[in-house]
N, C-alpha and C. Protein backbone atom coordinates (compact mmCIF):
# COMPACT_ATOMS: atom_id res chain seq x y z
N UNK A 1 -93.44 78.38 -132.71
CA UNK A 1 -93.47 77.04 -132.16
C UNK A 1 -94.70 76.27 -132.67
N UNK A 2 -96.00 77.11 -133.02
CA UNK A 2 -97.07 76.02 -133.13
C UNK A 2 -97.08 75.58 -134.76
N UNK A 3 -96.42 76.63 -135.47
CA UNK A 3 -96.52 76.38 -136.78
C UNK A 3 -95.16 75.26 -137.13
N UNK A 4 -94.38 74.95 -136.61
CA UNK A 4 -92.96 73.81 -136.22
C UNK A 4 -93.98 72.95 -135.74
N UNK A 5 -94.89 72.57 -134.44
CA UNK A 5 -95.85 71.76 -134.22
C UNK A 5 -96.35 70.93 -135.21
N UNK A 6 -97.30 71.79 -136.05
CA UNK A 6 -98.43 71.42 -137.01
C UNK A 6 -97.44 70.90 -137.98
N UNK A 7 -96.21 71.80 -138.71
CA UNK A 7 -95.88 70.52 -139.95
C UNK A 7 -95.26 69.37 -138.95
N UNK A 8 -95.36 69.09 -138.13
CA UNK A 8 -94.25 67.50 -137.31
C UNK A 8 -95.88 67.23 -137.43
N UNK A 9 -97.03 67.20 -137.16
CA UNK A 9 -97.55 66.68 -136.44
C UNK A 9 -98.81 66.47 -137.81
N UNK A 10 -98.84 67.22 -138.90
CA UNK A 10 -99.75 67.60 -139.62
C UNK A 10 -100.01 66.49 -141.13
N UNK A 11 -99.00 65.63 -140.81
CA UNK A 11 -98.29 64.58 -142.22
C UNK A 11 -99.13 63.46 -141.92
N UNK A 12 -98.60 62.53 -143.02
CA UNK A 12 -99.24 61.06 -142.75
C UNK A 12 -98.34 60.72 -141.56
N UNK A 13 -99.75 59.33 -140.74
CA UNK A 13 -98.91 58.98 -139.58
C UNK A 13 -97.78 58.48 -139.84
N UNK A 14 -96.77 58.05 -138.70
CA UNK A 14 -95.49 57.18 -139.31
C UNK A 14 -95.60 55.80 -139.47
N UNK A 15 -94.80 55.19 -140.72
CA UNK A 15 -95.26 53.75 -141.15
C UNK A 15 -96.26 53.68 -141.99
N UNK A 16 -97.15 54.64 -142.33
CA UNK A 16 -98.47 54.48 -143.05
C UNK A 16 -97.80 54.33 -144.51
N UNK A 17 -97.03 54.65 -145.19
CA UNK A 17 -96.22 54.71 -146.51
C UNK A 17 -96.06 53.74 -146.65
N UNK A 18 -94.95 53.11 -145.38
CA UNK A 18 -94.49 51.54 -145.64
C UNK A 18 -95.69 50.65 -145.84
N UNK A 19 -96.84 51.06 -145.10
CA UNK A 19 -97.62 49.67 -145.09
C UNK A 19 -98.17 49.91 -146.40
N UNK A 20 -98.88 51.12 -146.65
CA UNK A 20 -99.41 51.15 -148.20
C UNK A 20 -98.72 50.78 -149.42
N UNK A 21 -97.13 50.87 -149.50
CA UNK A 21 -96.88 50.24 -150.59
C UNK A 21 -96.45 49.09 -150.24
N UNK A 22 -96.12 48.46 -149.37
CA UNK A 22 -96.17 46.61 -148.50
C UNK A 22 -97.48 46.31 -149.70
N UNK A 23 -98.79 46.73 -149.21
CA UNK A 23 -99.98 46.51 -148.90
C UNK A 23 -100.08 46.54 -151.20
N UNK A 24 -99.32 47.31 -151.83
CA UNK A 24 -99.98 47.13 -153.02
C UNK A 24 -99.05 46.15 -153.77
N UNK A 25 -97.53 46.12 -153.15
CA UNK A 25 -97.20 45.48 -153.82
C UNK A 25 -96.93 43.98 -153.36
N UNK A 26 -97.88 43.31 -152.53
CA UNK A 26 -98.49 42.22 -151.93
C UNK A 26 -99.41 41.78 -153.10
N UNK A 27 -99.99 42.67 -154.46
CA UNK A 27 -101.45 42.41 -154.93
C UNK A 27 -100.57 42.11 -155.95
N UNK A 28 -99.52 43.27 -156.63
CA UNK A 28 -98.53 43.27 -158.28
C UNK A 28 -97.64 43.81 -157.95
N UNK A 29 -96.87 43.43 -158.93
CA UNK A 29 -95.49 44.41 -158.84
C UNK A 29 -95.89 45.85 -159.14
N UNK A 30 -95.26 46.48 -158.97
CA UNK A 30 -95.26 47.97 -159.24
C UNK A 30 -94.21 48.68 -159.23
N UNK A 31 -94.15 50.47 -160.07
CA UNK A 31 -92.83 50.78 -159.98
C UNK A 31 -93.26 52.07 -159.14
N UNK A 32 -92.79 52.94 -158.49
CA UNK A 32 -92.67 54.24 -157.85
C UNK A 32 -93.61 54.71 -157.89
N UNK A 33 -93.53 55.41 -159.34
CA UNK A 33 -94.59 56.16 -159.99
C UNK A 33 -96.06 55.47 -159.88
N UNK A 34 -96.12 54.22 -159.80
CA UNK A 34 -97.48 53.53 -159.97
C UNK A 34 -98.10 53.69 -158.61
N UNK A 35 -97.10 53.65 -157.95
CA UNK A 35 -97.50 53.61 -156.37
C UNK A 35 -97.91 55.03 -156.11
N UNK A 36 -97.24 56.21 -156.30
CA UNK A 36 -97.49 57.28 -156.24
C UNK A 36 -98.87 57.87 -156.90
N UNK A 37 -99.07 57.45 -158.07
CA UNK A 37 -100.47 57.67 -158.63
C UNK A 37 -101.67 56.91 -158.00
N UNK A 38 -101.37 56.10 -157.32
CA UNK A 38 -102.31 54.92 -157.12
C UNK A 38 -102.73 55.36 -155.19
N UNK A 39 -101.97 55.99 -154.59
CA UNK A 39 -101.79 56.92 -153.51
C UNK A 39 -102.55 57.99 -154.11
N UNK A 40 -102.14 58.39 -154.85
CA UNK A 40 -103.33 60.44 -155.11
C UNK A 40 -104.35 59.98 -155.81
N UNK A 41 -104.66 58.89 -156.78
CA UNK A 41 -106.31 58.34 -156.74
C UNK A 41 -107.02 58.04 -155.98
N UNK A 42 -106.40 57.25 -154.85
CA UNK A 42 -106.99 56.69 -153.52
C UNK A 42 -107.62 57.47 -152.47
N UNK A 43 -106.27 58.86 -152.33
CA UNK A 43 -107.12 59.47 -151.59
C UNK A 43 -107.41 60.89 -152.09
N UNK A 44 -108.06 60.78 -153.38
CA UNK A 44 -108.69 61.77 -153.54
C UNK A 44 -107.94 63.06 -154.15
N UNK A 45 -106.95 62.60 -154.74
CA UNK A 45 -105.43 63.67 -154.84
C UNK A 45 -105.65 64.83 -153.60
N UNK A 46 -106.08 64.35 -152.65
CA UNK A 46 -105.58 64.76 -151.18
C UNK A 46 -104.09 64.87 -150.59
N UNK A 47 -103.42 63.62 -150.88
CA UNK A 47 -102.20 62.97 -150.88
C UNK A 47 -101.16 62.59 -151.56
N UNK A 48 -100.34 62.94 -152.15
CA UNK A 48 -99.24 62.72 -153.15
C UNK A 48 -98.33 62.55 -152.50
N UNK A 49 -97.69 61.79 -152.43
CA UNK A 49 -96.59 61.11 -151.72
C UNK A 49 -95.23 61.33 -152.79
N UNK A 50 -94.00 62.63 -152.12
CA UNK A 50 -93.03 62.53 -153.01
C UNK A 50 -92.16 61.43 -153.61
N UNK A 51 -91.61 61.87 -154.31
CA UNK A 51 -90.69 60.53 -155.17
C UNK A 51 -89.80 60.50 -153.82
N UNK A 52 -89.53 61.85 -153.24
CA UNK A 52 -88.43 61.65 -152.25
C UNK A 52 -88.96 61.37 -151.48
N UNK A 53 -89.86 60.73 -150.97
CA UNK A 53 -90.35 59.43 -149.59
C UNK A 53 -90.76 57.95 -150.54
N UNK A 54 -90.71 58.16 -151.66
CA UNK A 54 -91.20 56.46 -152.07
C UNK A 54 -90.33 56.20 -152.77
N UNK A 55 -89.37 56.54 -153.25
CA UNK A 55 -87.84 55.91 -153.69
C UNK A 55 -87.03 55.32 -153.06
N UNK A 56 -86.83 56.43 -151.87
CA UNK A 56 -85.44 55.65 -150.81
C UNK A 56 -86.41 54.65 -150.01
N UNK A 57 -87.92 54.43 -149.78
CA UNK A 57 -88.48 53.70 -149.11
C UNK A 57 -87.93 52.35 -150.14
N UNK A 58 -88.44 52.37 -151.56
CA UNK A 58 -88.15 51.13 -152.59
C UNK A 58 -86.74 50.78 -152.28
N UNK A 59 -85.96 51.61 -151.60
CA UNK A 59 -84.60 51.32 -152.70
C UNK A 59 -83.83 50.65 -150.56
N UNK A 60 -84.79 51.18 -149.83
CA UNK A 60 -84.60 50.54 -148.50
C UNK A 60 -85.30 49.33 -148.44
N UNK A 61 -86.27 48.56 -148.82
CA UNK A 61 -87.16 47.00 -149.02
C UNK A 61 -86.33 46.79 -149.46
N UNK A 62 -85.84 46.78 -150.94
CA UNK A 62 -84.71 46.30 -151.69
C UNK A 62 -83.84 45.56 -151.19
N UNK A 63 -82.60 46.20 -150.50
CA UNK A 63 -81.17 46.68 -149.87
C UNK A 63 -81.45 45.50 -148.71
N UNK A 64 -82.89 45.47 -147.79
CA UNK A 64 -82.90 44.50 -146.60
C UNK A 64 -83.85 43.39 -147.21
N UNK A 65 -83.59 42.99 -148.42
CA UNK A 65 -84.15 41.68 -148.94
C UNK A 65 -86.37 41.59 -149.15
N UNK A 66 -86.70 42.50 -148.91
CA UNK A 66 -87.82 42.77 -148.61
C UNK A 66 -88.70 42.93 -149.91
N UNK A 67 -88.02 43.55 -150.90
CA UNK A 67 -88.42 43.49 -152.40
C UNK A 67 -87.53 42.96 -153.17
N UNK A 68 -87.75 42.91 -154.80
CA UNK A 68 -87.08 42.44 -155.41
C UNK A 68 -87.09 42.99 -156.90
N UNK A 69 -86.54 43.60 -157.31
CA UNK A 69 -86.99 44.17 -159.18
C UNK A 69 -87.55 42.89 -159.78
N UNK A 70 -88.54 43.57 -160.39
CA UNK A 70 -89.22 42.60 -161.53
C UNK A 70 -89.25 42.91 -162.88
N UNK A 71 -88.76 41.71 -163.78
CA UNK A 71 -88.89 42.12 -165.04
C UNK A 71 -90.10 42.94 -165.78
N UNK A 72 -90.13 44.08 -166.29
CA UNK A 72 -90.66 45.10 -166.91
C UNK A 72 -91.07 44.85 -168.41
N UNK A 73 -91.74 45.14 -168.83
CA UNK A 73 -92.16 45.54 -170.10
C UNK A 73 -92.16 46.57 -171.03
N UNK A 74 -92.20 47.45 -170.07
CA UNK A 74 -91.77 49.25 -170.06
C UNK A 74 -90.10 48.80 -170.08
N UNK A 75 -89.46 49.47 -171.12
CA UNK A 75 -88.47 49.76 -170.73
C UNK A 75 -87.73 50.88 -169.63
N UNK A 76 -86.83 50.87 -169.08
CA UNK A 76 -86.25 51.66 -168.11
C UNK A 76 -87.40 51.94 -167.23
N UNK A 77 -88.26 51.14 -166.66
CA UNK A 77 -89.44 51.15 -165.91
C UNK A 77 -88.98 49.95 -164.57
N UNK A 78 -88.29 50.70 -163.43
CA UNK A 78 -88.17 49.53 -162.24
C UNK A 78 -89.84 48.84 -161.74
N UNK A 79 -90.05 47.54 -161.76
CA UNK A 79 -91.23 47.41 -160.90
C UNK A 79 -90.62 46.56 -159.79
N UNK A 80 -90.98 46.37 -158.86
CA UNK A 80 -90.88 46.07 -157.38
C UNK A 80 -91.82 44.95 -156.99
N UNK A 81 -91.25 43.50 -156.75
CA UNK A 81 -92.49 42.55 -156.15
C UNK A 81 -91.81 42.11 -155.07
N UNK A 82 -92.61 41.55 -153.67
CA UNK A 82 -92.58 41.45 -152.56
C UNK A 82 -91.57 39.66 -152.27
N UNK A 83 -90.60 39.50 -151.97
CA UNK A 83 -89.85 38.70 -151.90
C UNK A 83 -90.63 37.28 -151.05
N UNK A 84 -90.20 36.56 -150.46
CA UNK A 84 -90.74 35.57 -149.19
C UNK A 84 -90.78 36.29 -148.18
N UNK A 85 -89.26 37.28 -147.60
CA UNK A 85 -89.04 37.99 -146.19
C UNK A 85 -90.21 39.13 -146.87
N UNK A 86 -90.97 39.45 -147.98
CA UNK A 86 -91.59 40.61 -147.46
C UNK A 86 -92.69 40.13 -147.49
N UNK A 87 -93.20 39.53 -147.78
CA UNK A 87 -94.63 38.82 -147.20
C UNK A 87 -95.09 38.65 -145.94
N UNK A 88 -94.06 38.22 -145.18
CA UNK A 88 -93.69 37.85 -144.11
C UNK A 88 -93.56 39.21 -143.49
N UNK A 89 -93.10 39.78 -143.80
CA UNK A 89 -92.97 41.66 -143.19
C UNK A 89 -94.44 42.17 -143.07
N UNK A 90 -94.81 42.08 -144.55
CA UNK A 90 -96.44 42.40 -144.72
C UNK A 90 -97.28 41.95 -143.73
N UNK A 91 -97.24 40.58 -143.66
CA UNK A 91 -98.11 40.15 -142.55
C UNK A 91 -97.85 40.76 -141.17
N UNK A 92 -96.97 41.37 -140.84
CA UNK A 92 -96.61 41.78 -139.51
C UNK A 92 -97.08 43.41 -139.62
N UNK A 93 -97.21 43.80 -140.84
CA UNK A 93 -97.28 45.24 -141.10
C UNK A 93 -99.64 45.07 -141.09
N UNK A 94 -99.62 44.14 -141.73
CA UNK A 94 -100.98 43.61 -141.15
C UNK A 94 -101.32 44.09 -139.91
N UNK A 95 -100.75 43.72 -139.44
CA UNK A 95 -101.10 43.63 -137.45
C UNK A 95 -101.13 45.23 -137.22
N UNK A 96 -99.95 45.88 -137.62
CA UNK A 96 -99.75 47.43 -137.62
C UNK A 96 -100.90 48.12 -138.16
N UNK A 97 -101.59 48.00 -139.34
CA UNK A 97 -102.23 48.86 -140.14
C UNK A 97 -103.86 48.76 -138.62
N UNK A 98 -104.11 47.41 -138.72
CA UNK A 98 -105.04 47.45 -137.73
C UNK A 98 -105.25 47.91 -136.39
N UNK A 99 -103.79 48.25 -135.84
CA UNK A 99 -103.95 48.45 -134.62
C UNK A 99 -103.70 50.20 -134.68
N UNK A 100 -103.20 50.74 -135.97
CA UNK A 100 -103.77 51.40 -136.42
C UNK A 100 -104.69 52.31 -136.79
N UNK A 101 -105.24 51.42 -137.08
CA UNK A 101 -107.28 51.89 -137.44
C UNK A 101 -107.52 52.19 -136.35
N UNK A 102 -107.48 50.53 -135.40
CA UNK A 102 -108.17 50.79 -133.95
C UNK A 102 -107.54 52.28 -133.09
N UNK A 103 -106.48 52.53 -133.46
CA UNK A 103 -106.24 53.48 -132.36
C UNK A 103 -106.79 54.58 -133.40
N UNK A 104 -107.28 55.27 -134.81
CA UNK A 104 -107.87 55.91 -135.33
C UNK A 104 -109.50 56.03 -135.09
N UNK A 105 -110.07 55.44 -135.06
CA UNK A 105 -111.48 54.95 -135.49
C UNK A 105 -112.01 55.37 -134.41
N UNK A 106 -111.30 55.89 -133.29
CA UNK A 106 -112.63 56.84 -132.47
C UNK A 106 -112.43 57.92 -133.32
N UNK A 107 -111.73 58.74 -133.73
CA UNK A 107 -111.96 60.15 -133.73
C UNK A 107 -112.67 60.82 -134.90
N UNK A 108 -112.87 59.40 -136.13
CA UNK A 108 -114.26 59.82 -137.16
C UNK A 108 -115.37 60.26 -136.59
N UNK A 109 -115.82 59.30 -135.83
CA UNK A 109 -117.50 59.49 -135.33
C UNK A 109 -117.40 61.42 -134.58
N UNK A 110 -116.37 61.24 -134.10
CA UNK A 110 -116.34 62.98 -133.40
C UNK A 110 -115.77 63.63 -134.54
N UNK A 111 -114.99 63.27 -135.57
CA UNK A 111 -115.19 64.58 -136.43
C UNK A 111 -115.96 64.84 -137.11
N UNK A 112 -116.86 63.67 -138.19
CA UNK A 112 -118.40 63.51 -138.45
C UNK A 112 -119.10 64.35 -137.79
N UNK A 113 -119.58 63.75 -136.76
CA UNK A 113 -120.59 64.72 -135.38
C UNK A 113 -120.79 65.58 -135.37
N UNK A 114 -119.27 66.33 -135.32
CA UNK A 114 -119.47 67.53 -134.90
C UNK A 114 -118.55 68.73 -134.51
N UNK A 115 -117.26 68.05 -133.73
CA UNK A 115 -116.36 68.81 -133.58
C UNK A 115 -115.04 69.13 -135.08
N UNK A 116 -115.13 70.68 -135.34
CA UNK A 116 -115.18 71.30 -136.29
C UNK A 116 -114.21 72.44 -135.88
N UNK A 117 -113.09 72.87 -136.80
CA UNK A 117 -112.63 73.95 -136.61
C UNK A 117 -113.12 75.31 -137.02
N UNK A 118 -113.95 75.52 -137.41
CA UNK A 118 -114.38 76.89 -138.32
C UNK A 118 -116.09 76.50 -137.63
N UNK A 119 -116.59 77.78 -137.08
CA UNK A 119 -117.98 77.73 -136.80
C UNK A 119 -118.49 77.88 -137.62
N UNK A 120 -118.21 78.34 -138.87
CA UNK A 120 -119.64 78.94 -140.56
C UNK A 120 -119.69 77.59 -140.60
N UNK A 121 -119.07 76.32 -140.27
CA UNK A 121 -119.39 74.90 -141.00
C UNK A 121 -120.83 74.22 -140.02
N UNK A 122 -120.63 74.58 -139.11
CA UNK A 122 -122.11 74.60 -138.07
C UNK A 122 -123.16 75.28 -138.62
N UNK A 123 -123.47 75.97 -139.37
CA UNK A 123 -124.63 76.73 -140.14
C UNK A 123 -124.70 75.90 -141.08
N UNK A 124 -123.57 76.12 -142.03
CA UNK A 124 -124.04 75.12 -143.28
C UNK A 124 -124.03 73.50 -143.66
N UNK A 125 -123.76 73.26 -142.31
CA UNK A 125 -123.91 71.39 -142.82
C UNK A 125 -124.57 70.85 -141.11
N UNK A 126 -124.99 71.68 -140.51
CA UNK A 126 -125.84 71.11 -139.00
C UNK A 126 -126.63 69.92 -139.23
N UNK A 127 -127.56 69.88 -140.16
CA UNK A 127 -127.98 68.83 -140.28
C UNK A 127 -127.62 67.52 -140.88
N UNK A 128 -126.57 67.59 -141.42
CA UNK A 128 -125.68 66.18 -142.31
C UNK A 128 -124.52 65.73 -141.07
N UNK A 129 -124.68 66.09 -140.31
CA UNK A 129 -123.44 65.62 -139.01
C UNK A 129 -123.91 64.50 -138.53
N UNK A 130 -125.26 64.52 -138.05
CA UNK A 130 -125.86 63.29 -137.08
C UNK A 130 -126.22 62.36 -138.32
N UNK A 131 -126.27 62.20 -139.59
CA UNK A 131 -126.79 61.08 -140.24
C UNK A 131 -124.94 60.98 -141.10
N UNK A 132 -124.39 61.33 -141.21
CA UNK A 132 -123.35 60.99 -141.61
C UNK A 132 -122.46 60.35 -140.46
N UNK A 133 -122.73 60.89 -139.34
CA UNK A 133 -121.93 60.03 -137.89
C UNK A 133 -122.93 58.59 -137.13
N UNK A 134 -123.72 58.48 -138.28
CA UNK A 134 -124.82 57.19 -138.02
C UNK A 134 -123.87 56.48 -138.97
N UNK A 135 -123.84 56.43 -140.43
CA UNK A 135 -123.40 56.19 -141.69
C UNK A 135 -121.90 55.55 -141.57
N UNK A 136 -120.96 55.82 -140.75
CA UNK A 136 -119.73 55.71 -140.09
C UNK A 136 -119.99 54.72 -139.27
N UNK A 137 -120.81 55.36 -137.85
CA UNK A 137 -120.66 54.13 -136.86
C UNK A 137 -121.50 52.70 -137.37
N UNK A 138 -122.08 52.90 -138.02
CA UNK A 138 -122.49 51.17 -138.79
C UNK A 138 -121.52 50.96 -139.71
N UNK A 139 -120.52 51.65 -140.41
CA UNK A 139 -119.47 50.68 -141.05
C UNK A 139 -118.82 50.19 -140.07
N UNK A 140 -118.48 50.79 -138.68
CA UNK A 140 -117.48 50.75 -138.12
C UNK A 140 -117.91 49.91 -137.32
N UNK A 141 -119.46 49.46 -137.34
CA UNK A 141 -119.92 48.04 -136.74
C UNK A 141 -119.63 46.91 -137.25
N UNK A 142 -120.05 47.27 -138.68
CA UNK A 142 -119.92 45.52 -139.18
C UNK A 142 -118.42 44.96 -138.78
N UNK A 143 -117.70 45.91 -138.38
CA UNK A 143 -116.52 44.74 -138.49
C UNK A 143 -116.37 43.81 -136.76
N UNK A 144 -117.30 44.31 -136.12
CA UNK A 144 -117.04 43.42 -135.19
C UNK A 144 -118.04 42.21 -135.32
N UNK A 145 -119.07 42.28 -136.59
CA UNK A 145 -120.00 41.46 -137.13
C UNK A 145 -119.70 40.21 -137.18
N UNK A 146 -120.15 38.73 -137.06
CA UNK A 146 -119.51 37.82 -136.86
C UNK A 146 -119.54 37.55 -138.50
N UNK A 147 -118.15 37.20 -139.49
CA UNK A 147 -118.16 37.02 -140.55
C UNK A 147 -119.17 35.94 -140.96
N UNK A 148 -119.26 34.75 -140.45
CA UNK A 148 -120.26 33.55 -140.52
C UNK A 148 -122.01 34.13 -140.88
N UNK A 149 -122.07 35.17 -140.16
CA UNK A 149 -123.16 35.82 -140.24
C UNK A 149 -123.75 36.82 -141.26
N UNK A 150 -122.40 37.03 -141.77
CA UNK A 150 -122.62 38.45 -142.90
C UNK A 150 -122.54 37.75 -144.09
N UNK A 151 -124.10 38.20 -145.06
CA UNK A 151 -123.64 37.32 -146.17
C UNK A 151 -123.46 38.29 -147.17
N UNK A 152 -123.07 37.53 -148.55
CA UNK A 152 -123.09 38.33 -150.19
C UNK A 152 -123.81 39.26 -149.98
N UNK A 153 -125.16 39.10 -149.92
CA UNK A 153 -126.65 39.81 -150.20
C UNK A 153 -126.47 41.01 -149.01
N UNK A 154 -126.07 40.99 -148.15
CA UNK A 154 -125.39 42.31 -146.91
C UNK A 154 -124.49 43.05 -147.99
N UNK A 155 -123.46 42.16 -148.37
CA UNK A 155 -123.11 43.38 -148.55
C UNK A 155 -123.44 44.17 -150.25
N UNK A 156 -123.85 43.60 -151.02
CA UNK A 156 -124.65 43.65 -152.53
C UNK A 156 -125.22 45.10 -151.59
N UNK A 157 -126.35 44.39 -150.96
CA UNK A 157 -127.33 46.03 -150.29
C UNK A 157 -126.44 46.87 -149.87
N UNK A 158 -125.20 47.10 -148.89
CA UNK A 158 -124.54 47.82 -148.30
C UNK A 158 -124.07 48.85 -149.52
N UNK A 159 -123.11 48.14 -150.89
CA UNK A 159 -122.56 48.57 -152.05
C UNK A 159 -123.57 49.30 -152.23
N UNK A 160 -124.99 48.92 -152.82
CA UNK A 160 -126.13 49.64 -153.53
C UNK A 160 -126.20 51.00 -153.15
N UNK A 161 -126.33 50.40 -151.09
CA UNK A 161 -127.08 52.29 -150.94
C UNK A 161 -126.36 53.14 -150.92
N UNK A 162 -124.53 52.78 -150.28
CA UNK A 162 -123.54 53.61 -150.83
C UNK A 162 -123.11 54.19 -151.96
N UNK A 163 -123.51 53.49 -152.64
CA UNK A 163 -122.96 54.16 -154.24
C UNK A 163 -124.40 55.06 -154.80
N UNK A 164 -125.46 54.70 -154.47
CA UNK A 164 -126.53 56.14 -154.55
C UNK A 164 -125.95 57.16 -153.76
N UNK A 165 -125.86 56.64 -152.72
CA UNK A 165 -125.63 57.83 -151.75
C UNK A 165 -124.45 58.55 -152.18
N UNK A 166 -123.23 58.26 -152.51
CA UNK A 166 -122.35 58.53 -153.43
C UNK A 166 -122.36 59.27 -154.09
N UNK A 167 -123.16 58.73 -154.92
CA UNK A 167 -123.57 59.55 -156.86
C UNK A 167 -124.11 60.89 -156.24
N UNK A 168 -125.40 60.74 -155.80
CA UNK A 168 -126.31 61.77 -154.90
C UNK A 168 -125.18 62.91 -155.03
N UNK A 169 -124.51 62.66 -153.62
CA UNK A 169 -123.79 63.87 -153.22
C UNK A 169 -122.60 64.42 -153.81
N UNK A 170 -121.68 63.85 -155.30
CA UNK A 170 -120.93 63.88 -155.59
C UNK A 170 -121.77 65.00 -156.62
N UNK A 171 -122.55 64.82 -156.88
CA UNK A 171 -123.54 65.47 -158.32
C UNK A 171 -124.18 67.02 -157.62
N UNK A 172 -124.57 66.68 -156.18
CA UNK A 172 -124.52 68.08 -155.33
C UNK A 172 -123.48 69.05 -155.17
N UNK A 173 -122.41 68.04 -155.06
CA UNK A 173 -121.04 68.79 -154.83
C UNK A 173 -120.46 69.29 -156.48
N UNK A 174 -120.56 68.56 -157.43
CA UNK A 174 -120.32 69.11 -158.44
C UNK A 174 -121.12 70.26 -158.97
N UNK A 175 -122.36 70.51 -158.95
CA UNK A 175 -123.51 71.64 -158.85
C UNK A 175 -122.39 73.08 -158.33
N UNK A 176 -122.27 72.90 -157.17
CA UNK A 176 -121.84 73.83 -156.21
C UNK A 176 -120.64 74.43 -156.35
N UNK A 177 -119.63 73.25 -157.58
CA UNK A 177 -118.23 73.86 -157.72
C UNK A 177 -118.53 74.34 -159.14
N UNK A 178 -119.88 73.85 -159.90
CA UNK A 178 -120.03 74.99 -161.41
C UNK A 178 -120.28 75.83 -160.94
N UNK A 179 -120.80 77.06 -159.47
CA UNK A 179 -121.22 78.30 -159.37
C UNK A 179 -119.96 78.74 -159.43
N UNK A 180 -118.84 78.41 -158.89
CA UNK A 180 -117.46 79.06 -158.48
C UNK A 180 -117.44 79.96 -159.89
């Protein structure tokens, strides 16, 4: 029963597919495959989203007026752009993605923090919990920031120290996977 649990419960949430390819092909057209690669860059090839969930999703926008094929350049290459009704969908899928977040966005700061399935991860990262669950709850401030208030130069600095901080630990973490 718990292992029936975990795969129902263990996937992307539901709707998160629809809104992500809503959400790219709002920017360009795109075909399947673009969406699918552009999904396992994003998150890290964490996530690959089968052809068999982003096909019949394309080929369902389609069918209820929501997309539309776009002329290609690629031959035998479908790309997909967002009609009037899917703009209009998008924007409503807007409202979704956020309310969304909001119902997500407590449970970073507590998995940051601290709560952890495996205790060896309490030995080896004790001290990166409380400054990485600082690092979080100030992104997760600015957005109640009054926009009027936040300028270029916020966020120029914000980009800067992230992307050291970034490099930093990506160059630690690469160190650590040449011992393997």
């Amino acid at each position: 029963m718990t292992e029936r649990w975990i795969q129902r419960t263990g996937g992307v949430p539901r709707g998160l597919l629809r809104f992500l390819v809503l959400n790219m092909l709002a920017k360009k057209p795109m075909s399947g495959v673009e969406i699918v690669e552009v999904i396992k860059k994003e998150t890290g090839e964490r996530w690959t989203p089968s052809s068999g969930s982003v096909y019949p999703l394309l080929a369902r926008l389609q069918n209820r007026g929501f997309t539309s094929e776009v002329p290609s350049e690629d031959s035998g290459m479908k790309r997909y752009g967002l009609t009037s009704k899917g703009k209009k969908l998008f924007e409503k899928q807007i409202s979704f993605g956020q309310k969304l977040m909001d119902k997500l966005e407590f449970l970073v700061p507590m998995l940051i923090g601290g709560f952890q399935f495996d205790p060896n991860d309490e030995k080896l990262l004790s001290g990166t919990r409380q400054p990485a669950k600082r690092v979080v709850m100030s992104l997760l401030d600015l957005r109640s920031v009054k926009k009027e208030l936040f300028t270029e130069q916020d966020g120029k600095e914000i980009e800067k120290i992230l992307t050291k901080c970034a490099d930093e630990l990506e160059e630690i973490v690469k160190k650590i996977k040449e011992k393997q």
